[in-house]
Protein backbone atom coordinates (compact mmCIF):
# COMPACT_ATOMS: atom_id res chain seq x y z
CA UNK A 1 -20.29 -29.38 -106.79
CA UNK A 2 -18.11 -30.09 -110.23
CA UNK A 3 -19.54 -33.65 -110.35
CA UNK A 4 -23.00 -32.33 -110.80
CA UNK A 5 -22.82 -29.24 -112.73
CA UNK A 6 -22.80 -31.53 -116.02
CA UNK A 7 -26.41 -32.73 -115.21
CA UNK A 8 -28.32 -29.90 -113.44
CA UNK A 9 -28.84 -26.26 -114.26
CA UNK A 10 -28.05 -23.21 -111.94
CA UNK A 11 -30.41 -21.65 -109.42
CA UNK A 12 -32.38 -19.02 -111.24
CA UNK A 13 -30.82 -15.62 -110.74
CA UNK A 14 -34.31 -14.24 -109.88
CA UNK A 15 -36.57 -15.46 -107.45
CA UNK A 16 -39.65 -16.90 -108.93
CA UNK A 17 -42.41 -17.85 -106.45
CA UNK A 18 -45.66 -19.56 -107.15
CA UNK A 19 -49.02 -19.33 -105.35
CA UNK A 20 -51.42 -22.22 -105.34
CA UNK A 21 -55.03 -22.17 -103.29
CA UNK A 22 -55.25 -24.13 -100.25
CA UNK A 23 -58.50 -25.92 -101.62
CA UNK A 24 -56.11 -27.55 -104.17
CA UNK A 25 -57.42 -30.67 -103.47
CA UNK A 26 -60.90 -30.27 -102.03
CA UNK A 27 -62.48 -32.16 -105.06
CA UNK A 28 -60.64 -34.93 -104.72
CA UNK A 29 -61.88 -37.58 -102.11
CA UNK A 30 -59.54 -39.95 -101.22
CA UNK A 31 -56.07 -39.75 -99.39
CA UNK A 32 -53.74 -41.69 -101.63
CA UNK A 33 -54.93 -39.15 -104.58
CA UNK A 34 -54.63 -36.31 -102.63
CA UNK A 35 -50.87 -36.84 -102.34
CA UNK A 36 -50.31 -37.81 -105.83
CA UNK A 37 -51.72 -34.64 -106.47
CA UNK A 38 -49.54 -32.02 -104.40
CA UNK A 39 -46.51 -34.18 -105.09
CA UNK A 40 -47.46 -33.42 -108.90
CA UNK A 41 -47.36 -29.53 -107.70
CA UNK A 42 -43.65 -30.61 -106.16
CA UNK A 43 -42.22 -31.83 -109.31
CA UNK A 44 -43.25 -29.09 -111.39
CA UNK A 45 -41.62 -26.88 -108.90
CA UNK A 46 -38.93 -28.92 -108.57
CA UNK A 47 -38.74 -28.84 -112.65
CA UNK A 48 -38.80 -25.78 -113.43
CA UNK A 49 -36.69 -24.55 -110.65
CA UNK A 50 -38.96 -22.66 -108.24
CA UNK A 51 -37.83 -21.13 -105.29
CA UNK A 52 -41.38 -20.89 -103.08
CA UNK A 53 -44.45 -22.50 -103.52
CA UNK A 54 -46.68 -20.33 -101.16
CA UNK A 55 -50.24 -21.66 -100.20
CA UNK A 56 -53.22 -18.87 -99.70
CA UNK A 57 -56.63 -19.31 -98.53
CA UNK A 58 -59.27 -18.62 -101.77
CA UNK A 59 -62.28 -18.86 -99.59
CA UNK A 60 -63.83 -16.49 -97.40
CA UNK A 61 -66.58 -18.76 -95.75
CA UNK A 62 -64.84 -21.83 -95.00
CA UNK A 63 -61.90 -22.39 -92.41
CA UNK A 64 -58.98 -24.07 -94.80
CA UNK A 65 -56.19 -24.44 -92.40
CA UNK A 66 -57.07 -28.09 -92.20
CA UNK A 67 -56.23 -28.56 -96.41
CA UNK A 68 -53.65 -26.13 -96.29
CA UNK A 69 -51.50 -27.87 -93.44
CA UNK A 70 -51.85 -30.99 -95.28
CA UNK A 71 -50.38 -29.46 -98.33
CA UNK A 72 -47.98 -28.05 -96.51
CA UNK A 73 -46.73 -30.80 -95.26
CA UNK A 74 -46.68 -32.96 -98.39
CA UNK A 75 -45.08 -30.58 -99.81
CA UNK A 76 -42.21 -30.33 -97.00
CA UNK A 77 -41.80 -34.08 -97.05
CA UNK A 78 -41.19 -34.21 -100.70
CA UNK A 79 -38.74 -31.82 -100.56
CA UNK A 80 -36.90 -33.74 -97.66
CA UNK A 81 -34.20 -35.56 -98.69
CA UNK A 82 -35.09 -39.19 -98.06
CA UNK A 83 -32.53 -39.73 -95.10
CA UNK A 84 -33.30 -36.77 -93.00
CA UNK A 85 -37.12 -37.35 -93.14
CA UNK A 86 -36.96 -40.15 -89.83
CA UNK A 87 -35.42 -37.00 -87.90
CA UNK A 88 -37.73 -34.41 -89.11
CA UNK A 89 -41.53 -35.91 -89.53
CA UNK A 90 -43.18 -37.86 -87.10
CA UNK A 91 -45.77 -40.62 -87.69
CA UNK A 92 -48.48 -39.00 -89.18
CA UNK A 93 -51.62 -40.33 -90.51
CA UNK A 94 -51.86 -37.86 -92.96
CA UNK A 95 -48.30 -39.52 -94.71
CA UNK A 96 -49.94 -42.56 -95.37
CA UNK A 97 -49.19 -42.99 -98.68
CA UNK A 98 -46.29 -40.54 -99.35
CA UNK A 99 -44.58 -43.56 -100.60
CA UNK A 100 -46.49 -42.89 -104.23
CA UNK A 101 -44.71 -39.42 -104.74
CA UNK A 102 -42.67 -39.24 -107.02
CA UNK A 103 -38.72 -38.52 -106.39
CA UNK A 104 -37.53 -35.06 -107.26
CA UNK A 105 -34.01 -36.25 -108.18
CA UNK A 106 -32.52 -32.80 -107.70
CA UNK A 107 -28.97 -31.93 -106.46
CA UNK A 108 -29.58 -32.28 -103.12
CA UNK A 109 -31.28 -35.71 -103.20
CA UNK A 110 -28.72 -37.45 -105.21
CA UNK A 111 -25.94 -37.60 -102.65
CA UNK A 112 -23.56 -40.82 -102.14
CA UNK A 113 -24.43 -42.84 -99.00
CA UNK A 114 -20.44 -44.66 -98.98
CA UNK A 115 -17.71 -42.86 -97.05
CA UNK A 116 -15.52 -43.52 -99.80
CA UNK A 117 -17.06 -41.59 -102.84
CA UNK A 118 -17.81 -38.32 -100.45
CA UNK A 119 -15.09 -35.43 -101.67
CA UNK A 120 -13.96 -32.06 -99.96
CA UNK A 121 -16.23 -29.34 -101.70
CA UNK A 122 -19.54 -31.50 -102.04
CA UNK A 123 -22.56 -29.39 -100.52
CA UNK A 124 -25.21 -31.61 -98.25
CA UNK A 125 -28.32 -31.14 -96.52
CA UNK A 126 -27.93 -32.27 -92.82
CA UNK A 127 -30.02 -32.42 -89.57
CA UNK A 128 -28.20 -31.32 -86.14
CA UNK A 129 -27.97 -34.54 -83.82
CA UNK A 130 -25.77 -32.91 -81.00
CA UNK A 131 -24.28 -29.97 -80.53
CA UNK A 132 -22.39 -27.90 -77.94
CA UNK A 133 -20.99 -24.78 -77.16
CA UNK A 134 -17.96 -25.23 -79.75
CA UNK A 135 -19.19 -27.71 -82.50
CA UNK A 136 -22.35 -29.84 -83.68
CA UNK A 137 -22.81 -33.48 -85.03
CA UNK A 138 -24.57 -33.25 -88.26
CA UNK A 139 -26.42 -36.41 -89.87
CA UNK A 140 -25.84 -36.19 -93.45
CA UNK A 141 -26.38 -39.17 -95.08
CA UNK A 142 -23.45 -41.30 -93.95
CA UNK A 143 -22.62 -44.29 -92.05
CA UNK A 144 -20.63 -41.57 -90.21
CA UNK A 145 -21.94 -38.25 -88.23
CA UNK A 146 -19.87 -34.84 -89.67
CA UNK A 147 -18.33 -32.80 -87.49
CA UNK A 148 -18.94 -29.16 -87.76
CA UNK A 149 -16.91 -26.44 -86.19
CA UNK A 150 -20.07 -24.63 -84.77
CA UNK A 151 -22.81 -24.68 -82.61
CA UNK A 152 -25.88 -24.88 -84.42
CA UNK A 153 -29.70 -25.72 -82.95
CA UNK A 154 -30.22 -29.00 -82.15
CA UNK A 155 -32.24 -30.66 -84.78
CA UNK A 156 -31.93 -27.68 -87.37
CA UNK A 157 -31.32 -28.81 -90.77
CA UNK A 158 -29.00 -26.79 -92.61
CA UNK A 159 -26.85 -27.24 -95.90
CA UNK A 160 -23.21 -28.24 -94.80
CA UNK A 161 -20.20 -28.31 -97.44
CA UNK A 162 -17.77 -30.98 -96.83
CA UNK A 163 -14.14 -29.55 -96.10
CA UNK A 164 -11.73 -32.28 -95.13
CA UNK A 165 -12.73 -36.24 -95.10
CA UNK A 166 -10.32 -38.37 -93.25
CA UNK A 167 -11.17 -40.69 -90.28
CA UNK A 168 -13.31 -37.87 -89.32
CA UNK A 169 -15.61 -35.93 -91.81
CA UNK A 170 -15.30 -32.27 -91.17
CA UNK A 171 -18.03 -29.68 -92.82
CA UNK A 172 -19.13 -25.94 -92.80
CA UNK A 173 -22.60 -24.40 -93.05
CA UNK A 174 -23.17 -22.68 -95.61
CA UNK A 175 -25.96 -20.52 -96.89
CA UNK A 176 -28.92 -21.88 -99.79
CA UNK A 177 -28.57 -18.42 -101.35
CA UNK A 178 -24.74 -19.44 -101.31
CA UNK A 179 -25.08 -22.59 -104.00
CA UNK A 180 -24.74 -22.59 -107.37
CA UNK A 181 -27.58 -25.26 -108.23
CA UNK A 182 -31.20 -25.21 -107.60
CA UNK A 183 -31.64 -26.47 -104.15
CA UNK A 184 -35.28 -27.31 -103.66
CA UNK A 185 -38.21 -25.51 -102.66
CA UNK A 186 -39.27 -23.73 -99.94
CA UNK A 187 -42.95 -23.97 -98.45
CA UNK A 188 -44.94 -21.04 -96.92
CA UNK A 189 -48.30 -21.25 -95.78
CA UNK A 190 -48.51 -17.42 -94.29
CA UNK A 191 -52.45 -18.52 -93.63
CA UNK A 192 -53.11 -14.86 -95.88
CA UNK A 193 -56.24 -14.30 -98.44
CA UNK A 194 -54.36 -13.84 -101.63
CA UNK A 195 -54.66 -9.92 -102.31
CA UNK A 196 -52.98 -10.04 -98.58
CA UNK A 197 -50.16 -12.53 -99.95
CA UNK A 198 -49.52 -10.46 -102.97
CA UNK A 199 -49.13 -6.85 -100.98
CA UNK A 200 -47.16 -8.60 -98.23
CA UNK A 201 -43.89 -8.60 -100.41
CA UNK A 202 -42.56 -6.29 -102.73
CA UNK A 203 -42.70 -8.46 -105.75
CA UNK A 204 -42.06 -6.53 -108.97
CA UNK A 205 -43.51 -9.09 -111.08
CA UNK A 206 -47.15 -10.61 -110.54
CA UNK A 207 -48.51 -12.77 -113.35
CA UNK A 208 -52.08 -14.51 -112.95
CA UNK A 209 -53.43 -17.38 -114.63
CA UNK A 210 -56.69 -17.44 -116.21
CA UNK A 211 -59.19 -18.72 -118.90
CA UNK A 212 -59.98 -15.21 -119.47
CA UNK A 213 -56.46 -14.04 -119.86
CA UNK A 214 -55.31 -12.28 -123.10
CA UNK A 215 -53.64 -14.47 -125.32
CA UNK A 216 -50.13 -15.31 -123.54
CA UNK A 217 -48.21 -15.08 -127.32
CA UNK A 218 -49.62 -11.50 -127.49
CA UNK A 219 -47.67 -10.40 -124.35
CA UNK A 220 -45.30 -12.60 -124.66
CA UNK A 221 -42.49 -10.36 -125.46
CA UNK A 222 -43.73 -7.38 -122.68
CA UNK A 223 -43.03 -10.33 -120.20
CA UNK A 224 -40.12 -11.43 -121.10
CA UNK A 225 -38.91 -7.77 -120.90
CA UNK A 226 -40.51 -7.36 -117.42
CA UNK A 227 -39.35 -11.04 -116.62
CA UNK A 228 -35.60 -10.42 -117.47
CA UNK A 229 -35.44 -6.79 -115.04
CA UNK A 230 -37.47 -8.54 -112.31
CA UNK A 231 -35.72 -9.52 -109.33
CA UNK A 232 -39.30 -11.20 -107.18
CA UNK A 233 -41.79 -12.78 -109.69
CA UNK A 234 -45.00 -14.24 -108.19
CA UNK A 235 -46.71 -16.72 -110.37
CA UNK A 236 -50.43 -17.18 -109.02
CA UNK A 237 -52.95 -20.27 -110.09
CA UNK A 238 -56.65 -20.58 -109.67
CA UNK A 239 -58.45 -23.24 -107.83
CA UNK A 240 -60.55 -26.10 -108.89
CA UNK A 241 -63.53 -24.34 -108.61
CA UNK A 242 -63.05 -20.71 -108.79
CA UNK A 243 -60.80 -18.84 -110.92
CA UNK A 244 -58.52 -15.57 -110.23
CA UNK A 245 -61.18 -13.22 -111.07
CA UNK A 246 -63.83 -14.52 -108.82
CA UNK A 247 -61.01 -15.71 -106.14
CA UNK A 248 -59.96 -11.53 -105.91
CA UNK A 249 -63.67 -10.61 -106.40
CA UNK A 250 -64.39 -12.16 -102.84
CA UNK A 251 -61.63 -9.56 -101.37
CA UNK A 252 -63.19 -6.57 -103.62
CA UNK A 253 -60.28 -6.73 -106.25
CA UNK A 254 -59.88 -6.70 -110.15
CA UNK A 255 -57.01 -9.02 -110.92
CA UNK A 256 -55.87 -6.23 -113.28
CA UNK A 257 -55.54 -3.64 -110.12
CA UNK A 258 -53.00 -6.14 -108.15
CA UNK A 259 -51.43 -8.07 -110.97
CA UNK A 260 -49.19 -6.96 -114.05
CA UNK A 261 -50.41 -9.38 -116.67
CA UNK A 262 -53.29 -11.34 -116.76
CA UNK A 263 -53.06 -14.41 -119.21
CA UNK A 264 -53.87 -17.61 -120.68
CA UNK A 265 -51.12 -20.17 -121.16
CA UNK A 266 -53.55 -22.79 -122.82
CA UNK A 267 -55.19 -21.36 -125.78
CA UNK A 268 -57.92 -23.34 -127.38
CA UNK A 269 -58.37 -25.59 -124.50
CA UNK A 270 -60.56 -29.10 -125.56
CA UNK A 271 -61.75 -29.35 -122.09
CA UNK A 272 -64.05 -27.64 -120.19
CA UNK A 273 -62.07 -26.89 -117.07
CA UNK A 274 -57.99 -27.22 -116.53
CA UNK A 275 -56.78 -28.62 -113.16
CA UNK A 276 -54.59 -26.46 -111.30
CA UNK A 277 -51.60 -28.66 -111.68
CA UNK A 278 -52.41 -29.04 -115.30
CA UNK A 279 -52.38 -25.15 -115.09
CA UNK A 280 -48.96 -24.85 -113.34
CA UNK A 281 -46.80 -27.13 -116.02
CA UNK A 282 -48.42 -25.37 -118.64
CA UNK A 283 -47.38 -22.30 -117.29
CA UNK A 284 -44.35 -22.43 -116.23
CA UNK A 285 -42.92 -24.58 -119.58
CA UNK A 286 -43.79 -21.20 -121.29
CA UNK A 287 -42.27 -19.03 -118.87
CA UNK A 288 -39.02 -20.96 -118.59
CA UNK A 289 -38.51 -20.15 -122.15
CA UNK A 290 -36.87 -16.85 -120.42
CA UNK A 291 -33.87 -18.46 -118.91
């Protein structure tokens, strides 16, 4: 972990989760842009260090599972580092064009591939290849399987730190919660409205997003004193379509009754409407001010 505490920041000490409609990208016709546009949603997550990105339905008339598995998945397979992706996604049509995502680039996706430059201590993602009642083979990224001393699910993936390299390569599981750096993502598509989303965990922090928001540099110092005590933050966006308001209406729900701020991040937009991913690096540039 030393040699890449120099280049990447911490894991937040809070857990900051973000929720994005499944109608994300309903508008948008083709394939190849529909994956540019969640992977978009990926980086800024990836950017600013978010720990869920959680993906609600915002429509009560129309049956979104179909967008929001394809999000979902996206979303997984961006967050997958490159050499455990052949053990965990099969061909699907629906990663057609996944090569135009952009790389995330964070700690653990920038591993070495040679024998040689791996070190006791360094922390990888691995997939299970074979395991038994006393130890598992772990694919990590090598030319070599790691040995670990304990049996773990067959085709699990898990974070392993290396212990002991030698003709064999020995590791240890250890926990996400457990590293120091930001580790990625996680996905959750609980297939909830979003009032049911927001009540089914005790956040103590909900912020919405909206056009009709009060002025975020008006509040600005209220959150960052509710920010800095807060423990589960939920960050919710709008879709391209409907807003908050009208998204919580369909439920029979102010935003201000479920939410503890309500605000703008764009002031003075010169557009007419902002794209939810426009929305979410807007957002959360202002909010990581905090840390």
């Amino acid at each position: 972990m030393s040699r890449y505490t120099a280049v990447f920041c911490r894991r937040r000490s809070n857990k900051i989760s973000v929720a994005i409609p499944a109608s994300l990208v309903r508008d948008v016709p083709h394939l190849r842009e529909k994956t540019s546009k969640i992977g978009m949603i990926g980086r800024a997550a990836s950017i600013f260090r978010i720990d869920e990105i959680i993906i609600y339905f915002d429509s009560m008339d129309i049956n979104q599972r179909k967008e929001g598995r394809l999000i979902n998945l996206i979303l997984n397979y961006l967050e997958t580092p490159q050499y455990l992706r052949k053990h965990l996604f099969k061909l699907n049509p629906d990663l057609k064009y996944v090569g135009i995502l952009p790389p995330l680039r964070t700690p653990h996706h920038l591993v070495a591939r040679n024998v040689e430059e791996v070190r006791s201590g360094d922390i990888r993602d691995g997939v299970i290849i074979k395991t038994d009642s006393k130890s598992s083979l772990a694919d990590v990224g090598l030319s070599k399987l790691v040995t670990v001393r304990a049996s773990l699910n067959k085709g699990s993936r898990t974070p392993l730190k290396i212990q002991k390299v030698d003709k064999k390569i020995f590791a240890e599981p250890i926990r996400k919660e457990a590293i120091e750096l930001y580790w990625g993502y996680r996905v959750i598509f609980p297939k909830l409205t979003l009032r049911k989303v927001i009540e089914s965990v005790d956040y103590d922090l909900v912020i919405a997003t909206s056009k009709y928001g009060e002025n975020v540099n008006k509040v600005l110092d209220e959150i960052r004193n509710k920010w800095s005590e807060s423990h589960k933050a939920l960050i919710i966006f709008g879709s391209p379509t409907q807003g908050i308001d009208e998204i919580l209406a369909q439920e029979n729900v102010n935003t201000e009754e479920i939410t503890n701020f309500r605000i703008n991040t764009i002031q003075d937009q010169g557009v007419e409407t902002i794209r939810t991913e426009e929305a979410i690096f807007a957002s959360l540039s202002i909010l990581n001010l905090f840390n």
